[in-house]
PDB file of N, CA and C in Angstrom:
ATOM      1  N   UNK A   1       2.218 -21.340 -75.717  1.00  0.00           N
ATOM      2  CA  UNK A   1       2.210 -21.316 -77.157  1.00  0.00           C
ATOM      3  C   UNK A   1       3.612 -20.938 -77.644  1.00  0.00           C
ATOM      4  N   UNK A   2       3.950 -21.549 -78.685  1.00  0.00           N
ATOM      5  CA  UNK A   2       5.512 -21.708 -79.545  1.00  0.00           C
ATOM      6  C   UNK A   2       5.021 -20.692 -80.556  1.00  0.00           C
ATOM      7  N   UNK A   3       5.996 -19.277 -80.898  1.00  0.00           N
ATOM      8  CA  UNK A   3       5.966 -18.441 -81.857  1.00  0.00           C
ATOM      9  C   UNK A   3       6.807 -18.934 -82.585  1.00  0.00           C
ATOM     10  N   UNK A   4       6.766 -18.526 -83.991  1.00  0.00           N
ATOM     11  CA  UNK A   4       7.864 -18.644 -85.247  1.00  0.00           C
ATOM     12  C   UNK A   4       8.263 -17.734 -85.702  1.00  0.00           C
ATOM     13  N   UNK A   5       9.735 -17.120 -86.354  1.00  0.00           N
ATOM     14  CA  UNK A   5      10.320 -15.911 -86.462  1.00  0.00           C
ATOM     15  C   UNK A   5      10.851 -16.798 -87.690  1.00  0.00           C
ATOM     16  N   UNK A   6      10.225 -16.229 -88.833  1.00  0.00           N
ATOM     17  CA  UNK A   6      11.306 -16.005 -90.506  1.00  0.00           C
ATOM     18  C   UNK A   6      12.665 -16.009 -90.287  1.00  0.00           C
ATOM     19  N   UNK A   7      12.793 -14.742 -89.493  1.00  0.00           N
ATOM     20  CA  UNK A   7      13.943 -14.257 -89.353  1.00  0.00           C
ATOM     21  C   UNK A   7      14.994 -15.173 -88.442  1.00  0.00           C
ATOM     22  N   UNK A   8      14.500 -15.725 -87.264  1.00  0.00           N
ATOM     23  CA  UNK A   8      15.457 -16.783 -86.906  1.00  0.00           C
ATOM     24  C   UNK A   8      14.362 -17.344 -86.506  1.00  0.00           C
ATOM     25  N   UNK A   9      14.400 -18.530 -87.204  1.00  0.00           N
ATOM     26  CA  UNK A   9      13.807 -20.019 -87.346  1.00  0.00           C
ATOM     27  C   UNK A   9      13.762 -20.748 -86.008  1.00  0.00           C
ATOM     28  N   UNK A  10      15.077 -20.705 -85.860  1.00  0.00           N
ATOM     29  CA  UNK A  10      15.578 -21.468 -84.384  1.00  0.00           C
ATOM     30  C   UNK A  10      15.044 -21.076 -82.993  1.00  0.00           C
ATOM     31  N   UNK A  11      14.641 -19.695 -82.811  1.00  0.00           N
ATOM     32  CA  UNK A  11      14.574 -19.217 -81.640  1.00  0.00           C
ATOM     33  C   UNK A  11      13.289 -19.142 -81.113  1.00  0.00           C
ATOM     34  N   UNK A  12      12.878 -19.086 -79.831  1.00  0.00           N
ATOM     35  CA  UNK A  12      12.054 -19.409 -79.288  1.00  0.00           C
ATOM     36  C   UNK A  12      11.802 -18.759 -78.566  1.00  0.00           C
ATOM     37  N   UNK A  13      10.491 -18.195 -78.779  1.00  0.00           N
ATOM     38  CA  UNK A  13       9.773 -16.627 -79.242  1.00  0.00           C
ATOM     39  C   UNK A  13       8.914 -16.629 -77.948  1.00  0.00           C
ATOM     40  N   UNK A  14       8.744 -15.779 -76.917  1.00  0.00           N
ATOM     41  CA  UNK A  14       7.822 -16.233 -76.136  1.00  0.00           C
ATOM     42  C   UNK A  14       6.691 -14.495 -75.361  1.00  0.00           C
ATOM     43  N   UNK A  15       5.534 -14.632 -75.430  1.00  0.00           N
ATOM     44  CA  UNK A  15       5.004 -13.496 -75.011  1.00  0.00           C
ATOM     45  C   UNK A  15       5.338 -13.034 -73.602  1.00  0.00           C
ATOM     46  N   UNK A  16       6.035 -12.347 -73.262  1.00  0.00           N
ATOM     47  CA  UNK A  16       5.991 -12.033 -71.604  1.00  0.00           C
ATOM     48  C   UNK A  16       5.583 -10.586 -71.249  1.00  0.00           C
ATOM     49  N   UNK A  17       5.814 -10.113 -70.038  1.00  0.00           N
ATOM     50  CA  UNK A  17       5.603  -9.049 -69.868  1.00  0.00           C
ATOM     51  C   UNK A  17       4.011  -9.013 -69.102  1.00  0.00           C
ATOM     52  N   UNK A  18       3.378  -8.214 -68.421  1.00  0.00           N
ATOM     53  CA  UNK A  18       2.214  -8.014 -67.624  1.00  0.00           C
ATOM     54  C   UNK A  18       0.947  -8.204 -69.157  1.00  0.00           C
ATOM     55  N   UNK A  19       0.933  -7.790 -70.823  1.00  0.00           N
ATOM     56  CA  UNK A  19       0.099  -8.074 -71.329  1.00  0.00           C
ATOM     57  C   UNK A  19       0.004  -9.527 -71.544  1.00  0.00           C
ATOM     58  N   UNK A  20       0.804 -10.400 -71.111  1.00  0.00           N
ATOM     59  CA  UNK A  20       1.036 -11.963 -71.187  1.00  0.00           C
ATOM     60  C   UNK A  20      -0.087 -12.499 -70.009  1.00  0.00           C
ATOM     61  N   UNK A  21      -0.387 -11.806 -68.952  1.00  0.00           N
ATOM     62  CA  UNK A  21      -1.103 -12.483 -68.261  1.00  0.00           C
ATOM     63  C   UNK A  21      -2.864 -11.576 -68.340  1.00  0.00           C
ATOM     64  N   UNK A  22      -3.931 -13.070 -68.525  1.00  0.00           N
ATOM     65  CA  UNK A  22      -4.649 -12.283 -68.664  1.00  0.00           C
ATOM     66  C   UNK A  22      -5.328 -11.566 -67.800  1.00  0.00           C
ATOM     67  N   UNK A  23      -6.752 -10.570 -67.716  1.00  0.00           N
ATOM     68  CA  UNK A  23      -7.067  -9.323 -66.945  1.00  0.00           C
ATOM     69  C   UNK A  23      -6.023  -8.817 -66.595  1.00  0.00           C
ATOM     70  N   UNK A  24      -4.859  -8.357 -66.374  1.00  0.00           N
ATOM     71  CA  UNK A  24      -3.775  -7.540 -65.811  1.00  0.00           C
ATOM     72  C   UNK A  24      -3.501  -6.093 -66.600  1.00  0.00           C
ATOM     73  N   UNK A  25      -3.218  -5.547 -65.741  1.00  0.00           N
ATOM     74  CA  UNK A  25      -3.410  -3.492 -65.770  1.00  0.00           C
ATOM     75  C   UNK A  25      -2.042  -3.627 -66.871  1.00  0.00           C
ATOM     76  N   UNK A  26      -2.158  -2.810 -67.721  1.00  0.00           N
ATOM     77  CA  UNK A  26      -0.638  -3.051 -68.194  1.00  0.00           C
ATOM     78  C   UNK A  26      -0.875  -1.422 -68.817  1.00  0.00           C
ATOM     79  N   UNK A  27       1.057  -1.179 -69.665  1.00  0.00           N
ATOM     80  CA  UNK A  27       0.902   0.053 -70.372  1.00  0.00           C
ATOM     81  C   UNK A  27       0.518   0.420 -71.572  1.00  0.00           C
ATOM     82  N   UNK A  28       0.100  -1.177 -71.911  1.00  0.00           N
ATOM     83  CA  UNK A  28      -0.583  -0.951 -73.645  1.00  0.00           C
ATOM     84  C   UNK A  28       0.560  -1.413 -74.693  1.00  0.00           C
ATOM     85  N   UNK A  29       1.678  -1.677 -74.208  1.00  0.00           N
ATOM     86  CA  UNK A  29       2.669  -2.173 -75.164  1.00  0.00           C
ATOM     87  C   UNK A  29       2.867  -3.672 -75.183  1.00  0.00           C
ATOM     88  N   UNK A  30       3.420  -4.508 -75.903  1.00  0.00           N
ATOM     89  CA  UNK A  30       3.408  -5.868 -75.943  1.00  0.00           C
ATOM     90  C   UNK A  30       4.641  -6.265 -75.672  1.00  0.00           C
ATOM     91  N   UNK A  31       4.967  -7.107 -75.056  1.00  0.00           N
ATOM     92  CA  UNK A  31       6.938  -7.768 -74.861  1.00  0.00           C
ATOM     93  C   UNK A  31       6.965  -8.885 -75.830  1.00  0.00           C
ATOM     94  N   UNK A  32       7.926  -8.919 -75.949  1.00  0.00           N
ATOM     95  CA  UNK A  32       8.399 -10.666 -76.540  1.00  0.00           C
ATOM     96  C   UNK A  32       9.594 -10.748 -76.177  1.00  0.00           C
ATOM     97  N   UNK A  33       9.885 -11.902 -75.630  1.00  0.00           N
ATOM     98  CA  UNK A  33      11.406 -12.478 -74.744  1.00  0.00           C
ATOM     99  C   UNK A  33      11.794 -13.810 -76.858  1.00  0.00           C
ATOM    100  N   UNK A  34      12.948 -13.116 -77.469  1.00  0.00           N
ATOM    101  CA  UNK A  34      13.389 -13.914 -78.248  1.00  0.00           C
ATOM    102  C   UNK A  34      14.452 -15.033 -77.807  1.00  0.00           C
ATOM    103  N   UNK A  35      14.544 -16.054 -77.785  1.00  0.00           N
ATOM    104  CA  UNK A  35      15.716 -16.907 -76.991  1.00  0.00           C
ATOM    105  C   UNK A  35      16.231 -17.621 -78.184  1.00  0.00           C
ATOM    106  N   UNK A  36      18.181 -17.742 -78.010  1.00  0.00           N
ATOM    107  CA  UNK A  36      18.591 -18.000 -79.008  1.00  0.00           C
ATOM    108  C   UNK A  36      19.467 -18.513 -78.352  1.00  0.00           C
ATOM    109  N   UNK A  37      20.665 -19.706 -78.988  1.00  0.00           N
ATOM    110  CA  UNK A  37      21.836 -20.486 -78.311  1.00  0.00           C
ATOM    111  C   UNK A  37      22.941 -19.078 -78.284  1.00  0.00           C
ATOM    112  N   UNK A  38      23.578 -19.122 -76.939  1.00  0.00           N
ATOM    113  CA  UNK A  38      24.548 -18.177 -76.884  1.00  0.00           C
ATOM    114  C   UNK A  38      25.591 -17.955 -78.281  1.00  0.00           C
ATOM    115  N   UNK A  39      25.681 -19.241 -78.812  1.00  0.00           N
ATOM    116  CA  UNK A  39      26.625 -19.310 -79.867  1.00  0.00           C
ATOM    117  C   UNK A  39      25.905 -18.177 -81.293  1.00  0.00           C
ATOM    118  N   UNK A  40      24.558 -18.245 -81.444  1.00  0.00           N
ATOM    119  CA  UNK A  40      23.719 -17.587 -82.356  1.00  0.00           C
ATOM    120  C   UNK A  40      23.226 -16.105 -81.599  1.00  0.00           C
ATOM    121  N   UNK A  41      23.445 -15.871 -80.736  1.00  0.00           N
ATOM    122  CA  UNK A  41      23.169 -14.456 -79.883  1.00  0.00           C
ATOM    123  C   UNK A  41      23.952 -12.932 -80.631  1.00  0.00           C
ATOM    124  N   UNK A  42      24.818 -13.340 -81.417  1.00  0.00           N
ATOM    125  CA  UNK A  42      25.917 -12.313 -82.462  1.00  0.00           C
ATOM    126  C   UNK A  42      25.302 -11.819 -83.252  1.00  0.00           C
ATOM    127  N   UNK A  43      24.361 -12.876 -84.140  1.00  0.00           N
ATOM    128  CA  UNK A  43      24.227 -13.264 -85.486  1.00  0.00           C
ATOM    129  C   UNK A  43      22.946 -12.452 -85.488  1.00  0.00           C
ATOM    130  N   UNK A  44      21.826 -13.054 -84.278  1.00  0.00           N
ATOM    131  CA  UNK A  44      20.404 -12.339 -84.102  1.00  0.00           C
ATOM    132  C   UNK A  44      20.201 -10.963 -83.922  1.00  0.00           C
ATOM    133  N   UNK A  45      21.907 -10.274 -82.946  1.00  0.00           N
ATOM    134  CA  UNK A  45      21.816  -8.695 -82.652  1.00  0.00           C
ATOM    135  C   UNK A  45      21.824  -8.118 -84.055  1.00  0.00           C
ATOM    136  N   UNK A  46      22.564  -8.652 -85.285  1.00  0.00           N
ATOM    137  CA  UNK A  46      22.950  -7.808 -86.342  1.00  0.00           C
ATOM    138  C   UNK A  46      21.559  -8.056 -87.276  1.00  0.00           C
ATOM    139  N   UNK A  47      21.183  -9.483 -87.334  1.00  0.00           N
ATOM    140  CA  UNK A  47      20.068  -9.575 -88.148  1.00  0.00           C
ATOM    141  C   UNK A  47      18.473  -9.110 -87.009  1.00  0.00           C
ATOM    142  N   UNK A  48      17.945  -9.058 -86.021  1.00  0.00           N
ATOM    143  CA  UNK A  48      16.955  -7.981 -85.690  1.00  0.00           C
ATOM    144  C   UNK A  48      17.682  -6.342 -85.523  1.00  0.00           C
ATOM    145  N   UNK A  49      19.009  -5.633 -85.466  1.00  0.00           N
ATOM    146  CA  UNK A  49      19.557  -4.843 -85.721  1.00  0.00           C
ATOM    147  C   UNK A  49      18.810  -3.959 -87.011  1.00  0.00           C
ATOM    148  N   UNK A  50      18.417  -4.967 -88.073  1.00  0.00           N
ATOM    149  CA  UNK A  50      18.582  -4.756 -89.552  1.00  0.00           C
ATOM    150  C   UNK A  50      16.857  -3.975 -89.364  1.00  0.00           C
ATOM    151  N   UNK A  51      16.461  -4.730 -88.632  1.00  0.00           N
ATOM    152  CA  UNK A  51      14.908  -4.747 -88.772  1.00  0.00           C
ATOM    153  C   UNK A  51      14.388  -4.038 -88.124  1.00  0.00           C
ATOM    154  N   UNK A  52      14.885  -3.825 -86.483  1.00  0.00           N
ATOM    155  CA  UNK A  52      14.106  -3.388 -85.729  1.00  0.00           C
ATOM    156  C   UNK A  52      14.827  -1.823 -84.806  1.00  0.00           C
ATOM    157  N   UNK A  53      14.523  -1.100 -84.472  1.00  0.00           N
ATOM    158  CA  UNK A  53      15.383   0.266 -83.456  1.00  0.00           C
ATOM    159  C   UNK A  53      15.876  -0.855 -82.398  1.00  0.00           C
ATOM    160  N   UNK A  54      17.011   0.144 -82.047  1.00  0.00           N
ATOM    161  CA  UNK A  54      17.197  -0.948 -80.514  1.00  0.00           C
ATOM    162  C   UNK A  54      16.930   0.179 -79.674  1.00  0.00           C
ATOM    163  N   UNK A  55      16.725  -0.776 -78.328  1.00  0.00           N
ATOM    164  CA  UNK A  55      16.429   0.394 -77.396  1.00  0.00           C
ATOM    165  C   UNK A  55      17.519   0.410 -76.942  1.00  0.00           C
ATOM    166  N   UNK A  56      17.997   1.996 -76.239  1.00  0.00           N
ATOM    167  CA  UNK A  56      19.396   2.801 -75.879  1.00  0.00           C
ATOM    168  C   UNK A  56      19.227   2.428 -74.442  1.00  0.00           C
ATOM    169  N   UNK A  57      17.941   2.431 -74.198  1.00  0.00           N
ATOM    170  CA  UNK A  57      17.965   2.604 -72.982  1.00  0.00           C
ATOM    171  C   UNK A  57      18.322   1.276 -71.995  1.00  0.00           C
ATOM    172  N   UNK A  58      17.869   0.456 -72.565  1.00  0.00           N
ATOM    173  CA  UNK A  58      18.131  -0.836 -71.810  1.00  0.00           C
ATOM    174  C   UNK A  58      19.396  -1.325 -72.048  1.00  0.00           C
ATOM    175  N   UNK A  59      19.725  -2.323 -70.620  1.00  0.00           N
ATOM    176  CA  UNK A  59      21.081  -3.049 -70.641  1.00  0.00           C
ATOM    177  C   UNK A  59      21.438  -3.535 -71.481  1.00  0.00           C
ATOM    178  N   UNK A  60      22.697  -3.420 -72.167  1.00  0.00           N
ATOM    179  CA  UNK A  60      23.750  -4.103 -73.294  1.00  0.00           C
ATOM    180  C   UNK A  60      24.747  -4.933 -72.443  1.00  0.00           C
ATOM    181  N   UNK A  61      24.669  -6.302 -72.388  1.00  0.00           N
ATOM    182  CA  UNK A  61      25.419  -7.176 -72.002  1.00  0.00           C
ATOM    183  C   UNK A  61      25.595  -8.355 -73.461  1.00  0.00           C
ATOM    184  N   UNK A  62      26.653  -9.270 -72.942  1.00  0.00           N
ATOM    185  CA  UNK A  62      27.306  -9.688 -74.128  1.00  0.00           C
ATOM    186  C   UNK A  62      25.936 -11.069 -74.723  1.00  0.00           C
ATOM    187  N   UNK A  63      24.562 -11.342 -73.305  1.00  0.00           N
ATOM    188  CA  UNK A  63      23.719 -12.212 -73.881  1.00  0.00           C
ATOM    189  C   UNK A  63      22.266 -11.654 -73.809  1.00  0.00           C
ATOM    190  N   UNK A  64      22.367 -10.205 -73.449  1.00  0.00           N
ATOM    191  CA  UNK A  64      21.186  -9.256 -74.063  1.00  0.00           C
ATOM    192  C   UNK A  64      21.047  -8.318 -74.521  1.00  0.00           C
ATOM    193  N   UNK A  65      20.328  -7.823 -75.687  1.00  0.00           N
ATOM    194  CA  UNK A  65      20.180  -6.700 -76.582  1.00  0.00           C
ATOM    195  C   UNK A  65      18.245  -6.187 -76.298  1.00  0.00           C
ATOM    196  N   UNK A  66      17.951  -5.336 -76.234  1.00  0.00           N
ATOM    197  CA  UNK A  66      16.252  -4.624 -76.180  1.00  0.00           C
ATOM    198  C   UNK A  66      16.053  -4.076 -77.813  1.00  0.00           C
ATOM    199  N   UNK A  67      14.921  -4.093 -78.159  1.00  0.00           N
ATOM    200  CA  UNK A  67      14.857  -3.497 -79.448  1.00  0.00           C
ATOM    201  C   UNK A  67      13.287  -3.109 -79.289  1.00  0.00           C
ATOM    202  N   UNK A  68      12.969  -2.240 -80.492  1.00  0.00           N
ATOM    203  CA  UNK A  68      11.467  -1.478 -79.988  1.00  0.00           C
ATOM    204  C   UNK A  68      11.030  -1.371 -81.524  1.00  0.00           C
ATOM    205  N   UNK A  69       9.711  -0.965 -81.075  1.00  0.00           N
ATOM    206  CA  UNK A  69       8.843  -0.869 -82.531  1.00  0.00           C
ATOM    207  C   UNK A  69       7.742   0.323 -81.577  1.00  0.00           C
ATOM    208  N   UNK A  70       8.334   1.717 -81.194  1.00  0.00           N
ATOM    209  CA  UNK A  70       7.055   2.578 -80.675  1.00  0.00           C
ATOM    210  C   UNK A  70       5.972   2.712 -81.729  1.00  0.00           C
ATOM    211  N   UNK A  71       6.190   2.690 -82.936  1.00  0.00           N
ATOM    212  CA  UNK A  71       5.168   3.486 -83.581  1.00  0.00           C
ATOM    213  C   UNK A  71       4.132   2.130 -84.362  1.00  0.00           C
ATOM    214  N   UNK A  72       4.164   0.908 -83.915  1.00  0.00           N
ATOM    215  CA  UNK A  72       3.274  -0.359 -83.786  1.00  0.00           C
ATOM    216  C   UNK A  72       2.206  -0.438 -83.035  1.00  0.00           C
ATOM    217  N   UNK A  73       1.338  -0.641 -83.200  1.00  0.00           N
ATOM    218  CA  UNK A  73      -0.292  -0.651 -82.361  1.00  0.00           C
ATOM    219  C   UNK A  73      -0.226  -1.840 -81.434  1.00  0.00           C
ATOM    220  N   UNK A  74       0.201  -2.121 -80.637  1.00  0.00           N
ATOM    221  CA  UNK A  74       0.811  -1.597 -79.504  1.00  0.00           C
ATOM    222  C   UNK A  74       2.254  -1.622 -79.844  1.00  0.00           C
ATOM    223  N   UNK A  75       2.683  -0.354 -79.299  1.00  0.00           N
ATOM    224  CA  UNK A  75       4.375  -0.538 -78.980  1.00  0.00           C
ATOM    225  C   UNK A  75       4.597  -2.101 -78.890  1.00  0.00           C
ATOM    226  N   UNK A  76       5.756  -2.191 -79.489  1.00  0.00           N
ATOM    227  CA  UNK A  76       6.522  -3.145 -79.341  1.00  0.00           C
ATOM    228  C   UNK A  76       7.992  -3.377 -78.676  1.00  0.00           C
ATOM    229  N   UNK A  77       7.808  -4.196 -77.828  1.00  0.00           N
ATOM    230  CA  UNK A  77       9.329  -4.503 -77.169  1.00  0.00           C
ATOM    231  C   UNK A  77       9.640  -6.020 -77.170  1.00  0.00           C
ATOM    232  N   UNK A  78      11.008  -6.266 -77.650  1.00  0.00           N
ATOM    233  CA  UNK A  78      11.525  -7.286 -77.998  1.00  0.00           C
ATOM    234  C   UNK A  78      12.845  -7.367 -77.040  1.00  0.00           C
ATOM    235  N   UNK A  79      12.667  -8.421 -75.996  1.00  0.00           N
ATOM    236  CA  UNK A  79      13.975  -8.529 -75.495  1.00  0.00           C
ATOM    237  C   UNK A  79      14.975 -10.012 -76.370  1.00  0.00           C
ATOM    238  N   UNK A  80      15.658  -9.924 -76.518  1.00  0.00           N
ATOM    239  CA  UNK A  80      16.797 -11.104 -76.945  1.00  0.00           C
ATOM    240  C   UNK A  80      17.622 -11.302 -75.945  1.00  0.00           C
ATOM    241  N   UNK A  81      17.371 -12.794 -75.683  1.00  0.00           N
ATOM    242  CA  UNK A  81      18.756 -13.192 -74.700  1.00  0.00           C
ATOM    243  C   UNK A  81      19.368 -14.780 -75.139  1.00  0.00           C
ATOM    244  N   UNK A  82      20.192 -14.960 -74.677  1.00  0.00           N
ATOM    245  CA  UNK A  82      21.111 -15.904 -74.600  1.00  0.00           C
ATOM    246  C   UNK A  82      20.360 -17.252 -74.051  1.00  0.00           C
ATOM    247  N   UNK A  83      20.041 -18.135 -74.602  1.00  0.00           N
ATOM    248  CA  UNK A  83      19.249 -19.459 -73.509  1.00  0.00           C
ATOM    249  C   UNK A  83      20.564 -19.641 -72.286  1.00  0.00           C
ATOM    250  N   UNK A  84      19.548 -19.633 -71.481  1.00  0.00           N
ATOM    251  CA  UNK A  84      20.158 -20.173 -69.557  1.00  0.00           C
ATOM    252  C   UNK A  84      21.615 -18.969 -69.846  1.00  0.00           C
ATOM    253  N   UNK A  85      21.428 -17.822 -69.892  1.00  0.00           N
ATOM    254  CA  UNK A  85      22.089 -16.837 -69.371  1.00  0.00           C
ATOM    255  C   UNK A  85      21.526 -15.780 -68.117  1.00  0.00           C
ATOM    256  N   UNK A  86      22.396 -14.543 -68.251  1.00  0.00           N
ATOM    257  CA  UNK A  86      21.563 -14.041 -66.908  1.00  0.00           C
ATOM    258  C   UNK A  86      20.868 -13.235 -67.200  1.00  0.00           C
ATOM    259  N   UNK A  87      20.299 -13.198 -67.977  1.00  0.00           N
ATOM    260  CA  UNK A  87      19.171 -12.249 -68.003  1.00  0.00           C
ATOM    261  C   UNK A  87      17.820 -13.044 -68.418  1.00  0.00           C
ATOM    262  N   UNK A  88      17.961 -14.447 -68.539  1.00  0.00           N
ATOM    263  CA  UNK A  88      16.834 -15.364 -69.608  1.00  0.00           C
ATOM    264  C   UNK A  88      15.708 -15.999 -68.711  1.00  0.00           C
ATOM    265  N   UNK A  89      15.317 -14.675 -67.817  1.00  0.00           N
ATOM    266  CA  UNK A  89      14.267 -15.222 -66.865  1.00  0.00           C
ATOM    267  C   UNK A  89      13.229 -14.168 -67.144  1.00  0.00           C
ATOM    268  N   UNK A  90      13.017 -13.672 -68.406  1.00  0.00           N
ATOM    269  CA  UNK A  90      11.722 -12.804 -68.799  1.00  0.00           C
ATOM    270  C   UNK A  90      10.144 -13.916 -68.708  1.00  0.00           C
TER     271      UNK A  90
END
């Protein structure tokens, strides 16, 4: 299934993470892998920046950013990466 984001139109939104598959044990939080053209990867850190916490904790490379929503029914985690970079195998 294809998600849609207001916020970037273009990108291509996808559920991952262990609640993505079904019956599987998970921690109760939800992932979403956002994928965007490396060229638009700038533009998405400052505009989900606006919107969302980022997470500190996860890797900062120049084609991935983590961002969180703890206090969402389920936690929320949002990874953003770069299409066909190295991290875009969520």
């Amino acid at each position: 299934m294809k998600y849609k984001c207001e916020l970037l139109p273009e990108a291509d939104i996808q559920h991952v993470g262990s609640s993505a598959i079904p019956n599987s044990v998970t921690k109760g939080d939800l992932d979403i892998q956002v994928r965007v053209s490396t060229e638009q990867f700038s533009k998405a850190v400052e505009l989900l920046s606006n919107v969302y916490e980022r997470n500190e904790e996860s890797a900062k490379i120049d084609t991935f950013r983590a961002f969180k929503v703890d206090t969402s029914n389920p936690p929320l985690g949002i990874q953003l990466t770069g299409n066909d970079s190295e991290l875009d195998f969520l």
